[in-house]
N, C-alpha and C. Protein backbone atom coordinates (compact mmCIF):
# COMPACT_ATOMS: atom_id res chain seq x y z
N UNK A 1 -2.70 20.83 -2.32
CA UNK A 1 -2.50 19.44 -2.05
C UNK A 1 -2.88 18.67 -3.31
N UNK A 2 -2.17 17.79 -3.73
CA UNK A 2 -2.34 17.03 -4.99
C UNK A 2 -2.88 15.97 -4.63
N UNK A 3 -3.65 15.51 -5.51
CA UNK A 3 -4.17 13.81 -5.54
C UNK A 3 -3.38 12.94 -6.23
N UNK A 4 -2.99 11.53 -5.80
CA UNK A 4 -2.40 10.79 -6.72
C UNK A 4 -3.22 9.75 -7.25
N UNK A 5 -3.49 9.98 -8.73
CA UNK A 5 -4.00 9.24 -9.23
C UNK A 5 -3.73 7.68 -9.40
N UNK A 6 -4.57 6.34 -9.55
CA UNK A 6 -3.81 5.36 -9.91
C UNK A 6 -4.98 4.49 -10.55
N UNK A 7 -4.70 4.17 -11.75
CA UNK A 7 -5.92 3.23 -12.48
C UNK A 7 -5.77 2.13 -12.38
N UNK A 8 -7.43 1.77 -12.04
CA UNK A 8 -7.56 0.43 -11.72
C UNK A 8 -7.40 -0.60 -12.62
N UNK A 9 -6.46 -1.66 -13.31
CA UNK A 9 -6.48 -2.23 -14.45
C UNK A 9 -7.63 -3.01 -14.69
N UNK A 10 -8.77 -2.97 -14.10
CA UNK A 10 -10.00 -3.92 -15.00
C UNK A 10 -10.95 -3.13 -15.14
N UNK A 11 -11.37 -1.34 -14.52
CA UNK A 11 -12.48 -1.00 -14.60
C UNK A 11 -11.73 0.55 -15.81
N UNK A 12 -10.38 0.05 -15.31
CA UNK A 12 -9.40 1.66 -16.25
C UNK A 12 -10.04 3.25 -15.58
N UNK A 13 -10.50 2.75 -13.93
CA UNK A 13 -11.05 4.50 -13.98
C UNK A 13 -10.21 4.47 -12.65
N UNK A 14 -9.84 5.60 -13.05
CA UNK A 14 -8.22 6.33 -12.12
C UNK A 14 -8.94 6.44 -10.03
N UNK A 15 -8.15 5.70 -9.71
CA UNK A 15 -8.36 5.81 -7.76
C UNK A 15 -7.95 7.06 -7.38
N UNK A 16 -8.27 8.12 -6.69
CA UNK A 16 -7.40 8.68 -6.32
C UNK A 16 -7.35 9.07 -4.57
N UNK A 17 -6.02 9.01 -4.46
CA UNK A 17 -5.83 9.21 -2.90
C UNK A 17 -4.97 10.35 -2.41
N UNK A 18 -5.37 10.77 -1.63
CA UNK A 18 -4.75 12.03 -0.70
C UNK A 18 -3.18 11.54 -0.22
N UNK A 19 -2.30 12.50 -0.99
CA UNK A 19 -0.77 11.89 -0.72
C UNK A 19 -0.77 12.21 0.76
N UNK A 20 -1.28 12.87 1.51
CA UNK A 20 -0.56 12.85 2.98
C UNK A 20 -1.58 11.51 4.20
N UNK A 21 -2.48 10.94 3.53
CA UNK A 21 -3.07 9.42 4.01
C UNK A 21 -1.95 8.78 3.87
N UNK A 22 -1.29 8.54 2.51
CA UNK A 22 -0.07 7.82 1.94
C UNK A 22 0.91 7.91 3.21
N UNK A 23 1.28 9.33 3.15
CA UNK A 23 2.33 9.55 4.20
C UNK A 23 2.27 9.34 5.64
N UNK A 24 1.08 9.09 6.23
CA UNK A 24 0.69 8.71 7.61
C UNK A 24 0.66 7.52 7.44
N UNK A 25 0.53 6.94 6.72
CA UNK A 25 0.30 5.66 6.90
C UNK A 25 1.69 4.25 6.23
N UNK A 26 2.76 5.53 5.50
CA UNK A 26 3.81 4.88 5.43
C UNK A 26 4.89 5.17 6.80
N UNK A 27 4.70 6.32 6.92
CA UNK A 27 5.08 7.03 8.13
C UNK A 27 5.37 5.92 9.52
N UNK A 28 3.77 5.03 9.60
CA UNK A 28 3.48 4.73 11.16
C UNK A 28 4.80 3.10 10.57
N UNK A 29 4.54 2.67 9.48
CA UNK A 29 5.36 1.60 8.87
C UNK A 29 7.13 1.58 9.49
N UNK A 30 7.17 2.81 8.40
CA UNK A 30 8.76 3.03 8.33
C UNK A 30 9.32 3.45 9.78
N UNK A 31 8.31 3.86 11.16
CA UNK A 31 9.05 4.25 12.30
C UNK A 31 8.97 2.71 12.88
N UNK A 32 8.52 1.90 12.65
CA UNK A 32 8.49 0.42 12.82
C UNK A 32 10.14 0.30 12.91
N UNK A 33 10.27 -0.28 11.08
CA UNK A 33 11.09 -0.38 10.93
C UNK A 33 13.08 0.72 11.76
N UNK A 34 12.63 2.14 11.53
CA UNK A 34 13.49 2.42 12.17
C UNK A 34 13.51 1.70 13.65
N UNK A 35 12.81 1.43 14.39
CA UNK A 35 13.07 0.95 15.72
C UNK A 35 13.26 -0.64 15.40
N UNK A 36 14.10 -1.19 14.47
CA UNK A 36 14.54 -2.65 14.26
C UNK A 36 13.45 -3.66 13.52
N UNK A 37 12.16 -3.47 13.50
CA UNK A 37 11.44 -3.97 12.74
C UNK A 37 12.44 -4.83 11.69
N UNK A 38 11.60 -6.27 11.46
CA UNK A 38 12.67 -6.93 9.73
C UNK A 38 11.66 -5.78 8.51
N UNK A 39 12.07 -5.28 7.78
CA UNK A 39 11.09 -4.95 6.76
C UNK A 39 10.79 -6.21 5.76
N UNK A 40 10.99 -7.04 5.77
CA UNK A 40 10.30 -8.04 4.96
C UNK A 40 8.86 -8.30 5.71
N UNK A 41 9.12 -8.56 7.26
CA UNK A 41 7.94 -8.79 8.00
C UNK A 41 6.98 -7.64 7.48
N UNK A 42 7.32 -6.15 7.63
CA UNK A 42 6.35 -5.07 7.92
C UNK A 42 5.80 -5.15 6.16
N UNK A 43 6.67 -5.41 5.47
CA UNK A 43 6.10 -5.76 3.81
C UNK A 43 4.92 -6.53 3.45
N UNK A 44 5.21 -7.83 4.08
CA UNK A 44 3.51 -8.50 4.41
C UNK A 44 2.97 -7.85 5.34
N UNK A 45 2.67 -7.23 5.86
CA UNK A 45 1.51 -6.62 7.16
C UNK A 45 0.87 -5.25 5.83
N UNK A 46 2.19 -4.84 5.31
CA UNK A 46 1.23 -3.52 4.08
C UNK A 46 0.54 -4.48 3.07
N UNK A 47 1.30 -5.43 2.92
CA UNK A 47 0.88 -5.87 1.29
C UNK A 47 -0.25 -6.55 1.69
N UNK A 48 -1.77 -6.95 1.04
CA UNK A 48 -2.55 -7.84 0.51
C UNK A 48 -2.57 -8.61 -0.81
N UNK A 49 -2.35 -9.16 -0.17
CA UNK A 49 -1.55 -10.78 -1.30
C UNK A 49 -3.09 -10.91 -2.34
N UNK A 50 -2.54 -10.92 -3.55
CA UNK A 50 -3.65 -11.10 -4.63
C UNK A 50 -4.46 -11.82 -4.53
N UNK A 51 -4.04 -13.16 -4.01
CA UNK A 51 -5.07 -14.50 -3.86
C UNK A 51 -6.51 -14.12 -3.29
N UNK A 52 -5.67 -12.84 -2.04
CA UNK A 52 -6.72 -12.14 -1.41
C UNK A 52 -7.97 -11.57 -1.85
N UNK A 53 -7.20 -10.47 -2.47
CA UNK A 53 -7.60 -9.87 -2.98
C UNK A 53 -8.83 -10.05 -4.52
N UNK A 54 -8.47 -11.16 -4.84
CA UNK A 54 -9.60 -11.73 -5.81
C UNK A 54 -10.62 -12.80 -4.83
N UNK A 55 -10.28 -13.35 -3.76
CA UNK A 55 -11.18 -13.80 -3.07
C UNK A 55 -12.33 -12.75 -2.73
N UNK A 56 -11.85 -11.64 -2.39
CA UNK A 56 -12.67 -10.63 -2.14
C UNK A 56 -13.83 -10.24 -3.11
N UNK A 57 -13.11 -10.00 -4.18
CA UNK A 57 -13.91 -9.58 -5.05
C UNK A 57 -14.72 -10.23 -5.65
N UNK A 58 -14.43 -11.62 -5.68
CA UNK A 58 -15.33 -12.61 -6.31
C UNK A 58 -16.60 -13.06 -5.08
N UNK A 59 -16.00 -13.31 -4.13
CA UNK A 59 -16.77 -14.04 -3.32
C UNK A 59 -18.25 -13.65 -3.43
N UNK A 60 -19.09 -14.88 -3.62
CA UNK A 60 -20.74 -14.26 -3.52
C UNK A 60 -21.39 -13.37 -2.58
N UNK A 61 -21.07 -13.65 -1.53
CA UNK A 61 -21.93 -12.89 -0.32
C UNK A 61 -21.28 -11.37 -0.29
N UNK A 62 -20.39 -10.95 -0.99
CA UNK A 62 -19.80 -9.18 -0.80
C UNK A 62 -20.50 -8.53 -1.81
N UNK A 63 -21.16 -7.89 -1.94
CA UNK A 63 -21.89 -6.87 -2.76
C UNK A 63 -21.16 -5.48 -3.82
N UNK A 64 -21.37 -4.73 -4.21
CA UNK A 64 -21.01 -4.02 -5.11
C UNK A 64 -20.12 -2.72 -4.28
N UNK A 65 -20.73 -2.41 -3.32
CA UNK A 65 -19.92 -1.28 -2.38
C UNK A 65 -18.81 -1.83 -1.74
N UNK A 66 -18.75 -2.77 -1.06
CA UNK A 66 -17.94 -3.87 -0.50
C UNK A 66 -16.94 -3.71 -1.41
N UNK A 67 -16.59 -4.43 -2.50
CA UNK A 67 -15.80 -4.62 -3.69
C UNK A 67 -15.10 -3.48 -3.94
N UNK A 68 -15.87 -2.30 -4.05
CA UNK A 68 -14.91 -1.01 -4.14
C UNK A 68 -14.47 -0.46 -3.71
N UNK A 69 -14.92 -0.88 -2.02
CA UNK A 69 -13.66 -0.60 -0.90
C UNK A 69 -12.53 -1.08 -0.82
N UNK A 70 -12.65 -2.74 -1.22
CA UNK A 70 -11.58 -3.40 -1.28
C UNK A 70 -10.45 -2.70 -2.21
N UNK A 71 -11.08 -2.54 -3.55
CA UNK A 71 -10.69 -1.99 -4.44
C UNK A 71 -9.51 -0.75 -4.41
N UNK A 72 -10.21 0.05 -3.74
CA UNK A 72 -9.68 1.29 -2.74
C UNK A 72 -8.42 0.99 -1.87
N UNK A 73 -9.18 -0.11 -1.00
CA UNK A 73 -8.08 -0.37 0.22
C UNK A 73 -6.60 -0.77 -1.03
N UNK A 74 -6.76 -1.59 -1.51
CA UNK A 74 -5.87 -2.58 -2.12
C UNK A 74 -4.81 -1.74 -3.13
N UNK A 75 -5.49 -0.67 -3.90
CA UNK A 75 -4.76 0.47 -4.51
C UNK A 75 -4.15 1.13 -3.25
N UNK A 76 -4.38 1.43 -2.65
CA UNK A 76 -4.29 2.65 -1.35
C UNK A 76 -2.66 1.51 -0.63
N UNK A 77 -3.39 0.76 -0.14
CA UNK A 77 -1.60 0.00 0.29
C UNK A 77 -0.69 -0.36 -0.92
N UNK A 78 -1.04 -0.67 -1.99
CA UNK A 78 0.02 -0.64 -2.81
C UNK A 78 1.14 0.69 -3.38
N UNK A 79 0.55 1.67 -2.89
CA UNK A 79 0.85 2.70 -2.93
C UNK A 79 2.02 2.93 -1.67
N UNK A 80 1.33 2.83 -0.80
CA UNK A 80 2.05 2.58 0.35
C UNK A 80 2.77 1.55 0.71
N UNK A 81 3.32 0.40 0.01
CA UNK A 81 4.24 -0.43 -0.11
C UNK A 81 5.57 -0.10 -0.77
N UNK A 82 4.68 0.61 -2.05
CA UNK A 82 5.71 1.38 -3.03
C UNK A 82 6.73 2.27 -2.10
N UNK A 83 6.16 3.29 -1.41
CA UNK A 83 6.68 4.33 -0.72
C UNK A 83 7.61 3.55 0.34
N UNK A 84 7.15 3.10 1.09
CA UNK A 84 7.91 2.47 2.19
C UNK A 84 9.22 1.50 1.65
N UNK A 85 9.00 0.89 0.45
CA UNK A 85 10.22 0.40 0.17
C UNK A 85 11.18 1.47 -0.60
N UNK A 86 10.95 2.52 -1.25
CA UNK A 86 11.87 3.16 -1.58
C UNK A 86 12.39 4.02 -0.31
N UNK A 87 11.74 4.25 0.62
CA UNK A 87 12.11 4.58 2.02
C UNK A 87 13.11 3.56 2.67
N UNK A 88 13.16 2.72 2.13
CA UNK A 88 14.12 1.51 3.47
C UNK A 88 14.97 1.49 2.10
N UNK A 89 14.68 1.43 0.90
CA UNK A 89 16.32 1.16 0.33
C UNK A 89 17.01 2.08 0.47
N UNK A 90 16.65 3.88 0.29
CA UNK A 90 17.20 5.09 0.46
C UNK A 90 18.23 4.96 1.90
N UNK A 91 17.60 3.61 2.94
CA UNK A 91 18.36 4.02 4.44
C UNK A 91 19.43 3.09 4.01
N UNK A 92 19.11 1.79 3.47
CA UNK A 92 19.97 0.81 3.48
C UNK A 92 21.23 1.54 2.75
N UNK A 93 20.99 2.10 1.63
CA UNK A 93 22.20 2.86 0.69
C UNK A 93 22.28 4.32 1.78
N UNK A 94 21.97 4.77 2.65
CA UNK A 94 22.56 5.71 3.53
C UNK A 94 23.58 4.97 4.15
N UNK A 95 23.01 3.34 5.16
CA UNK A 95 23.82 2.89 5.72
C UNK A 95 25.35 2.63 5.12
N UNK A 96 24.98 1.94 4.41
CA UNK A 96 26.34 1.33 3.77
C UNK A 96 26.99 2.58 3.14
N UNK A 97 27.20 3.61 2.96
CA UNK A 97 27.97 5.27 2.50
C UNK A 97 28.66 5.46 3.59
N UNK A 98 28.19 4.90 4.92
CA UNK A 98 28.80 5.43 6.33
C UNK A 98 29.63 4.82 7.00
């Protein structure tokens, strides 16, 4: 089983996550979508919007462990945003072939 690495651009030290978390968790997404889901909707429900995401990290009262969960979480769905949209364009260009 491989790890996929992904570096964090402000600390430069590589995240790494278990590709089949990735896959369960794009998995529970994309059967959304197959059952009619809009994928723009299910796109915001993966994504955490940056604004967020630096609220997090800045905010005074979150501490140092806190932060690198976020950190974690925030790599970890972007990953899984990635996946899930090359998953729905692969169907959209299935659809339209047929």
């Amino acid at each position: 089983m491989s790890i996929t690495p992904i570096e964090h651009p402000v600390t430069h030290v590589p995240i790494e996550f278990d590709p089949v978390d990735i896959q369960r968790e794009v998995a529970m997404f994309y059967g959304l979508f197959l059952r009619g889901h809009s994928p723009e909707q299910l796109k915001r429900d993966i994504e955490i919007p940056k604004t967020t995401f630096d609220k997090w990290l800045t905010h005074p009262h979150y501490d140092g462990d806190f932060r690198e969960n976020v950190k974690r979480i925030y790599y970890f769905r972007k990953q899984v945003l990635a996946v899930f949209e090359e998953l729905v364009d692969a169907e959209r260009i299935k659809a339209r072939l047929q």
